[in-house]
C-alpha atoms as a PDB file:
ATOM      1  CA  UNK A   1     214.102 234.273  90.521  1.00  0.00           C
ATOM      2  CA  UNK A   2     214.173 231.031  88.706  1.00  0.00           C
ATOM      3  CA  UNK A   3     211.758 228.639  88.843  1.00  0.00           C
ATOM      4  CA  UNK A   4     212.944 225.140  87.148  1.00  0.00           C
ATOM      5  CA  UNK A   5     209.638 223.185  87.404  1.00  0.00           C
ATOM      6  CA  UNK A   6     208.052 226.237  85.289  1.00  0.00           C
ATOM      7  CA  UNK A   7     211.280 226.890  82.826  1.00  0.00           C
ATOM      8  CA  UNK A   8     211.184 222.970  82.120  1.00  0.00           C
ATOM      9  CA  UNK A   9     207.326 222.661  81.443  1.00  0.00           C
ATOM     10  CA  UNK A  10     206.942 226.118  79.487  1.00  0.00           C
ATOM     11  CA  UNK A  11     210.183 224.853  77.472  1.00  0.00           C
ATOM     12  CA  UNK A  12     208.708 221.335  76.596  1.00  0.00           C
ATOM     13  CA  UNK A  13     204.837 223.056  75.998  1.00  0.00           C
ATOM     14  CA  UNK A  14     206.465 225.357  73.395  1.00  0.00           C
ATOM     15  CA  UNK A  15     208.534 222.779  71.590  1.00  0.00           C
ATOM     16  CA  UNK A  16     205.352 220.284  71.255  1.00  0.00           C
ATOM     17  CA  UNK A  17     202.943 222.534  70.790  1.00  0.00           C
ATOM     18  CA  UNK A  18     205.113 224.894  67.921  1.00  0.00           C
ATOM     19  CA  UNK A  19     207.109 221.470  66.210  1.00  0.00           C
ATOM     20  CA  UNK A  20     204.925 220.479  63.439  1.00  0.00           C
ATOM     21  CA  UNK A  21     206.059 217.524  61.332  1.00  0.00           C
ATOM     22  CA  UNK A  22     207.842 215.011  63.613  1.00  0.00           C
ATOM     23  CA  UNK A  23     210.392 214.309  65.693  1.00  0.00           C
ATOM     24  CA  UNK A  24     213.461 216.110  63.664  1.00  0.00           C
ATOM     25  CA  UNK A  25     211.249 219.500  62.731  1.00  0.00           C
ATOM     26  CA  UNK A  26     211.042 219.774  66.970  1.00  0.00           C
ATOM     27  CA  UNK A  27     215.031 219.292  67.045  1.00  0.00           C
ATOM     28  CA  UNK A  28     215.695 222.935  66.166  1.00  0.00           C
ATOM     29  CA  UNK A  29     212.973 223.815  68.771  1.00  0.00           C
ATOM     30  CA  UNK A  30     214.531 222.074  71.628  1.00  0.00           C
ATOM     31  CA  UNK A  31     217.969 223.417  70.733  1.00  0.00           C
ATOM     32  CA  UNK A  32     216.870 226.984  71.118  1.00  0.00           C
ATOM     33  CA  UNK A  33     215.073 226.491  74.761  1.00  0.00           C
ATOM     34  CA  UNK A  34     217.774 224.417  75.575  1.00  0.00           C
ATOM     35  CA  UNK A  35     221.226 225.697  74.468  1.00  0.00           C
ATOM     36  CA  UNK A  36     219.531 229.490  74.068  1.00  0.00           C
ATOM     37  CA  UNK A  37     216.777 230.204  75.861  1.00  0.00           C
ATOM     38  CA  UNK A  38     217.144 228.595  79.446  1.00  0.00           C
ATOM     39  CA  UNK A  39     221.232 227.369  78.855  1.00  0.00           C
ATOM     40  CA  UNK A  40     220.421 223.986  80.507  1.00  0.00           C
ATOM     41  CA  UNK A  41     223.498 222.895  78.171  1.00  0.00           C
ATOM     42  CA  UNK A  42     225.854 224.086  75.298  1.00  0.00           C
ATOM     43  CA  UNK A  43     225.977 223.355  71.458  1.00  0.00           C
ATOM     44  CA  UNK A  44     227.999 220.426  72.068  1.00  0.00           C
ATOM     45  CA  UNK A  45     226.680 218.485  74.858  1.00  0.00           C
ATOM     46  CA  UNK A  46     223.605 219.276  72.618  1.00  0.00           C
ATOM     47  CA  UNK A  47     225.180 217.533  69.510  1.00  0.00           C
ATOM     48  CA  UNK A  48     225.934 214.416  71.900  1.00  0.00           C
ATOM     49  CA  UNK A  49     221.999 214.021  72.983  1.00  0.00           C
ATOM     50  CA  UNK A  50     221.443 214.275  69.349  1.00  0.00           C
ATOM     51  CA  UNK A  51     223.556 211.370  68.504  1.00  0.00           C
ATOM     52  CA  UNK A  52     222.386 209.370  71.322  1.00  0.00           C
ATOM     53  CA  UNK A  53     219.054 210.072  70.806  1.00  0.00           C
ATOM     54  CA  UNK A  54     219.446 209.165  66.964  1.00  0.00           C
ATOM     55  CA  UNK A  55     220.533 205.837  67.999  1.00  0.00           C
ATOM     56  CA  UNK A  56     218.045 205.205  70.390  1.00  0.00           C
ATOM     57  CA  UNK A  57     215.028 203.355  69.187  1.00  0.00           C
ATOM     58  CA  UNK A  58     211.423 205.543  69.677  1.00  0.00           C
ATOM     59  CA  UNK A  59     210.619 209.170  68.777  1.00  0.00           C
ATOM     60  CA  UNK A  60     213.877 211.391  69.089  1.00  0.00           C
ATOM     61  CA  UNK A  61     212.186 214.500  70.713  1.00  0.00           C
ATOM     62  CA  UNK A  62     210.753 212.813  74.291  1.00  0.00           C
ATOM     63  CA  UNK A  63     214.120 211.287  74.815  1.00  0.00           C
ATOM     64  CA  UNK A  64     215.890 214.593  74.200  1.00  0.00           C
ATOM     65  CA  UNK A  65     212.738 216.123  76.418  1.00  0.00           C
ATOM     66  CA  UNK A  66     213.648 213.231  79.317  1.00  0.00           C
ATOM     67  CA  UNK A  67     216.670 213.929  79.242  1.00  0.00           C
ATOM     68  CA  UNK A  68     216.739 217.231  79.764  1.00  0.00           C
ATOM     69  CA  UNK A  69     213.996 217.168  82.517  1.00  0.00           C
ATOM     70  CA  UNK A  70     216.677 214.317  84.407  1.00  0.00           C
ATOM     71  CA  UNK A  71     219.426 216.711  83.885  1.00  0.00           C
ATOM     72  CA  UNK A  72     217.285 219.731  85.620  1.00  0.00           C
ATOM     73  CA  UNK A  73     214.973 217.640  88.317  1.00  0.00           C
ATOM     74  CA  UNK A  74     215.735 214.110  88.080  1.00  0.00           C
ATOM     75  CA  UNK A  75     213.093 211.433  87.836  1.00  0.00           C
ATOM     76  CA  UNK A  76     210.885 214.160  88.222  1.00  0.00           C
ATOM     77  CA  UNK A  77     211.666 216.628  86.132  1.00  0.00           C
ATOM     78  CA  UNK A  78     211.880 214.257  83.653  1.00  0.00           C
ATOM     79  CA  UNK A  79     207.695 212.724  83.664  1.00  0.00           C
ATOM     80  CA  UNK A  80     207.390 216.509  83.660  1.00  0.00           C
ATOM     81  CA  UNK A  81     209.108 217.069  80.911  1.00  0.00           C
ATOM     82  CA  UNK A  82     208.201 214.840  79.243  1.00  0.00           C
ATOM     83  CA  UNK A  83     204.326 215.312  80.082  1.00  0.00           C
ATOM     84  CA  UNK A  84     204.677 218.651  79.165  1.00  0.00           C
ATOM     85  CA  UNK A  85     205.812 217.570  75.558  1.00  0.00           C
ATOM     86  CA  UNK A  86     203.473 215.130  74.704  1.00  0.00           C
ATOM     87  CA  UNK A  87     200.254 216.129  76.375  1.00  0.00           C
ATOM     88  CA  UNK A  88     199.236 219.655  75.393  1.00  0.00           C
ATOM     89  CA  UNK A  89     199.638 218.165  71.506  1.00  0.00           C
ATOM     90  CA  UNK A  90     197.398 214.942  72.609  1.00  0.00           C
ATOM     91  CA  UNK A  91     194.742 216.804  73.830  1.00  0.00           C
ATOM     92  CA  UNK A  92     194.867 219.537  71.208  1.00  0.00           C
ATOM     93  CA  UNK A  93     194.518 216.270  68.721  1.00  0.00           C
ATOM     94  CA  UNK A  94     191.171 214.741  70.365  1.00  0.00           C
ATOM     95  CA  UNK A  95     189.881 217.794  70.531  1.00  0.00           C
ATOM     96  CA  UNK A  96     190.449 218.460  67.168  1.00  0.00           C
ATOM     97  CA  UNK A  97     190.001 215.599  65.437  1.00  0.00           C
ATOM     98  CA  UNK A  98     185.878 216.141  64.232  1.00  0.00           C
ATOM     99  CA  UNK A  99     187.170 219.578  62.957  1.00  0.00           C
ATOM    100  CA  UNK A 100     189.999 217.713  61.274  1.00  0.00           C
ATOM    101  CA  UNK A 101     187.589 215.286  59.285  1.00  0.00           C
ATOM    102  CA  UNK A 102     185.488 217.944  58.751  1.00  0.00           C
ATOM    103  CA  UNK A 103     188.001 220.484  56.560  1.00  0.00           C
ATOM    104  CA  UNK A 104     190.729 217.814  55.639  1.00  0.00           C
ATOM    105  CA  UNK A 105     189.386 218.670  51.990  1.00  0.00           C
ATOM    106  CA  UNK A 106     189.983 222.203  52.386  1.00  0.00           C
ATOM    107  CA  UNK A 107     192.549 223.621  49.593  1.00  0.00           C
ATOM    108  CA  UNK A 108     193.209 226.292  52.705  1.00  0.00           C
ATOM    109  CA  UNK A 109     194.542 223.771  55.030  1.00  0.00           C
ATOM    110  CA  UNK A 110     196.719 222.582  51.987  1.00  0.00           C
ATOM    111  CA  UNK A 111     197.931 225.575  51.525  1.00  0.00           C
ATOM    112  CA  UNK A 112     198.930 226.348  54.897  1.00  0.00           C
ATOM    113  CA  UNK A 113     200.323 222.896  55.064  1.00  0.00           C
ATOM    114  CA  UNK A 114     202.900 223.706  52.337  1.00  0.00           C
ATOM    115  CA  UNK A 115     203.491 226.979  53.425  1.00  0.00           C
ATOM    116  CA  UNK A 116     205.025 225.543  56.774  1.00  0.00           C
ATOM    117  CA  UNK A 117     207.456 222.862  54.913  1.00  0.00           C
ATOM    118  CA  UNK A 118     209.943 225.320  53.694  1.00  0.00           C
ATOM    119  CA  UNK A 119     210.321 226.863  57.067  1.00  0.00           C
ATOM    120  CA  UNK A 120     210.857 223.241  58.922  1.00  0.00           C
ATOM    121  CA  UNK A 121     213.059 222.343  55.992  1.00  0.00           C
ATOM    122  CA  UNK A 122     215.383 226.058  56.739  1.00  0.00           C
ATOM    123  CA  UNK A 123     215.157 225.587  60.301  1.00  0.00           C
ATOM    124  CA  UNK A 124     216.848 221.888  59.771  1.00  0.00           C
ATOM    125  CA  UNK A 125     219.333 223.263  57.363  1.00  0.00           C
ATOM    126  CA  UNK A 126     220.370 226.156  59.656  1.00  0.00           C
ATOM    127  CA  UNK A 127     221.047 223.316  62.708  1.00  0.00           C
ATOM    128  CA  UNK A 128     222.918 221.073  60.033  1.00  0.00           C
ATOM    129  CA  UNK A 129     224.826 223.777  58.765  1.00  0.00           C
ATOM    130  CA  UNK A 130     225.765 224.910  61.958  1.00  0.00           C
ATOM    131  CA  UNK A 131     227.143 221.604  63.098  1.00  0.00           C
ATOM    132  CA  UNK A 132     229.002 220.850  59.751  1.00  0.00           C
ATOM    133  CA  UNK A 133     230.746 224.144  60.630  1.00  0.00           C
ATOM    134  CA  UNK A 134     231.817 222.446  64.373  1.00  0.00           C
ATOM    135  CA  UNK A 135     232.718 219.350  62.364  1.00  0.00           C
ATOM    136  CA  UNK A 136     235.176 221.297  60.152  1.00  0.00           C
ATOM    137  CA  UNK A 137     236.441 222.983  62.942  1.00  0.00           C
ATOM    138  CA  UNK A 138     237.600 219.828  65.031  1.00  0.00           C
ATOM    139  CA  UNK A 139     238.431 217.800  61.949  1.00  0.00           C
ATOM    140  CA  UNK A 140     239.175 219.984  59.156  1.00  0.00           C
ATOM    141  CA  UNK A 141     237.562 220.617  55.679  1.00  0.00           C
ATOM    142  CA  UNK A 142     238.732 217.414  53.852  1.00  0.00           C
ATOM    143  CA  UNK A 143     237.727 214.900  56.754  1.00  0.00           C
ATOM    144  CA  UNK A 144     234.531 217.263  56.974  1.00  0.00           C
ATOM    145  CA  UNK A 145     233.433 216.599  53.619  1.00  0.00           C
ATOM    146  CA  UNK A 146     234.679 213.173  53.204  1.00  0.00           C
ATOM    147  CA  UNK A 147     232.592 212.480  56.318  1.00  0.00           C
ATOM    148  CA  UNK A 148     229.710 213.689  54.961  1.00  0.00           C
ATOM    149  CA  UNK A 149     229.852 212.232  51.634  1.00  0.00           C
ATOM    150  CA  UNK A 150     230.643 208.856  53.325  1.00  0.00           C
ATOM    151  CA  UNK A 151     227.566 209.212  55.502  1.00  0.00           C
ATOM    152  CA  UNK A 152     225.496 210.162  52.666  1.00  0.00           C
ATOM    153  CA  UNK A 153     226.096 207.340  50.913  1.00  0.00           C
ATOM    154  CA  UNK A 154     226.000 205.154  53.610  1.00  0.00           C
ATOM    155  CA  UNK A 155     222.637 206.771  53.994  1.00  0.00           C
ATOM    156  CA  UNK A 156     220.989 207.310  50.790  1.00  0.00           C
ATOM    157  CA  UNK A 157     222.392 204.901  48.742  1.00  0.00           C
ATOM    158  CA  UNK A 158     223.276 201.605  50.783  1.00  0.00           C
ATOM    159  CA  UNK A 159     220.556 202.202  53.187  1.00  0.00           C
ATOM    160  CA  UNK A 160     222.571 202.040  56.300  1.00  0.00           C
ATOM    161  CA  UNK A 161     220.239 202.393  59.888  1.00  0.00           C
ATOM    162  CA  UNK A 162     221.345 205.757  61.223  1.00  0.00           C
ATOM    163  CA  UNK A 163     221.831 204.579  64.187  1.00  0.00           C
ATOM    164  CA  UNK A 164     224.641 202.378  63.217  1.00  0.00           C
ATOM    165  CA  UNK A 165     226.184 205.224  61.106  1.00  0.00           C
ATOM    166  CA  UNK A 166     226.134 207.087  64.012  1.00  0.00           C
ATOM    167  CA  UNK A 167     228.035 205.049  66.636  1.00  0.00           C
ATOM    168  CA  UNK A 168     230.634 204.505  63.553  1.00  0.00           C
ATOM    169  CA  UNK A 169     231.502 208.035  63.715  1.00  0.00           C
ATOM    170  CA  UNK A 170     230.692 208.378  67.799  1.00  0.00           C
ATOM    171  CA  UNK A 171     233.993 206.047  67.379  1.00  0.00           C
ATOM    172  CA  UNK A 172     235.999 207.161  64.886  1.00  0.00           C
ATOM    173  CA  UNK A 173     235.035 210.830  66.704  1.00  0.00           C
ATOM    174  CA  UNK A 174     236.698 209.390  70.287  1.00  0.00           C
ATOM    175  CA  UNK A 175     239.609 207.784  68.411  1.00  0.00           C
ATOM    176  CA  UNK A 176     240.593 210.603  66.180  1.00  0.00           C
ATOM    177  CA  UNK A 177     240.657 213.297  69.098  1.00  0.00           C
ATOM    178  CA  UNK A 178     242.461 210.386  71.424  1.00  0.00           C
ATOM    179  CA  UNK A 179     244.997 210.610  68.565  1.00  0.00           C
ATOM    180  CA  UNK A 180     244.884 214.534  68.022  1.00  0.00           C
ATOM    181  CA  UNK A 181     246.124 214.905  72.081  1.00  0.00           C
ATOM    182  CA  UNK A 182     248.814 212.189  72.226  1.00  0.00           C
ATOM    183  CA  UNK A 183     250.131 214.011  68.604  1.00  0.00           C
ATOM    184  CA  UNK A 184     249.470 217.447  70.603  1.00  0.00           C
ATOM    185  CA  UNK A 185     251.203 215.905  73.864  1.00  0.00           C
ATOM    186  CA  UNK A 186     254.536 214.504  71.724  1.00  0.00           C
ATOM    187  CA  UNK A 187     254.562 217.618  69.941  1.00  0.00           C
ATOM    188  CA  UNK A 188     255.351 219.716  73.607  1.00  0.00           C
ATOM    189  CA  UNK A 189     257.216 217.046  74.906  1.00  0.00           C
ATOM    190  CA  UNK A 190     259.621 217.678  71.855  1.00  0.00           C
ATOM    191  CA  UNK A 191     259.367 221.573  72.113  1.00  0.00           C
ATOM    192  CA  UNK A 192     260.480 221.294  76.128  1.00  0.00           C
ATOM    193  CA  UNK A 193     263.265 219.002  75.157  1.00  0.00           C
ATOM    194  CA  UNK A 194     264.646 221.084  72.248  1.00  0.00           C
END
């Protein structure tokens, strides 16, 4: 028997609780309760949040989190949801914080600090590889990588917001597969007429 209320706040306690580092290390977290876990919604309704949520302003994983609450429960679900994200991690933080002063000088918590960026930073490049591999699918290899090379320019040389590289390929994304059905549609109209 399913119980939403519970699936939404377990979901949401696990991905702020377990998402050290910010708001992208908690991206592969929500995709897996999400899209996996619970199946609230597929890869690519997932990869649309993402985009939106990009180009929103404020931290990326409580709009995903509200959003996915409103999708379950409404209104509701999402102040749960989005409760259940942020609050375990606040009170975890003022209840830690005199321990925090106390061993911030500890070569142990260094340690264990560094020994958690590698797995954030494979657990991003699995997601990003995964949705290259849906970008090459709908648009092919070439546009693929030209995409990405464009974007990473865009990015990390002309220092472009992300949000605004986003919505340029949100649009070229809608135009290219309006174009790819009227080809598609011309293409059968011939084949019935031959």
């Amino acid at each position: 028997m399913k119980h939403p209320y519970w699936d939404i706040t377990a979901a949401m306690v696990r991905t702020g609780i377990l998402g050290f580092g910010g708001g992208p290390s908690v991206i592969p977290l929500i995709r897996h309760e999400a899209v996996n876990k619970y199946k609230w919604i597929d890869d690519d309704e997932f990869g649309e949040i993402l985009a939106i949520a990009n180009a929103l302003p404020g931290p990326i994983a409580t709009k995903m989190a509200a959003y996915l609450g409103y999708k379950q429960k409404g209104a509701l679900g999402a102040a749960l949801s989005v409760s259940a994200h942020i609050l375990p991690t606040c009170f975890a933080m003022v209840a830690l914080f005199t321990a925090v002063n106390v061993i911030s000088r500890s070569s142990i918590v260094a340690g264990m600090i560094g020994a958690v960026t590698p797995v954030i930073a494979v657990m991003l490049g699995i997601m990003a590889y995964e949705f290259g591999q849906k970008a090459v699918k709908g648009l092919g290899w070439v546009t693929g990588i030209l995409f990405f090379v464009i974007a990473f320019i865009g990015l990390q040389t002309f220092s472009i917001n992300p949000g605004i590289v986003i919505l340029i390929f949100l649009a070229y994304g809608a135009f290219h597969f309006k174009l790819k059905a009227q080809l598609t549609r011309k293409k059968k109209d011939k084949g019935m007429t031959a």
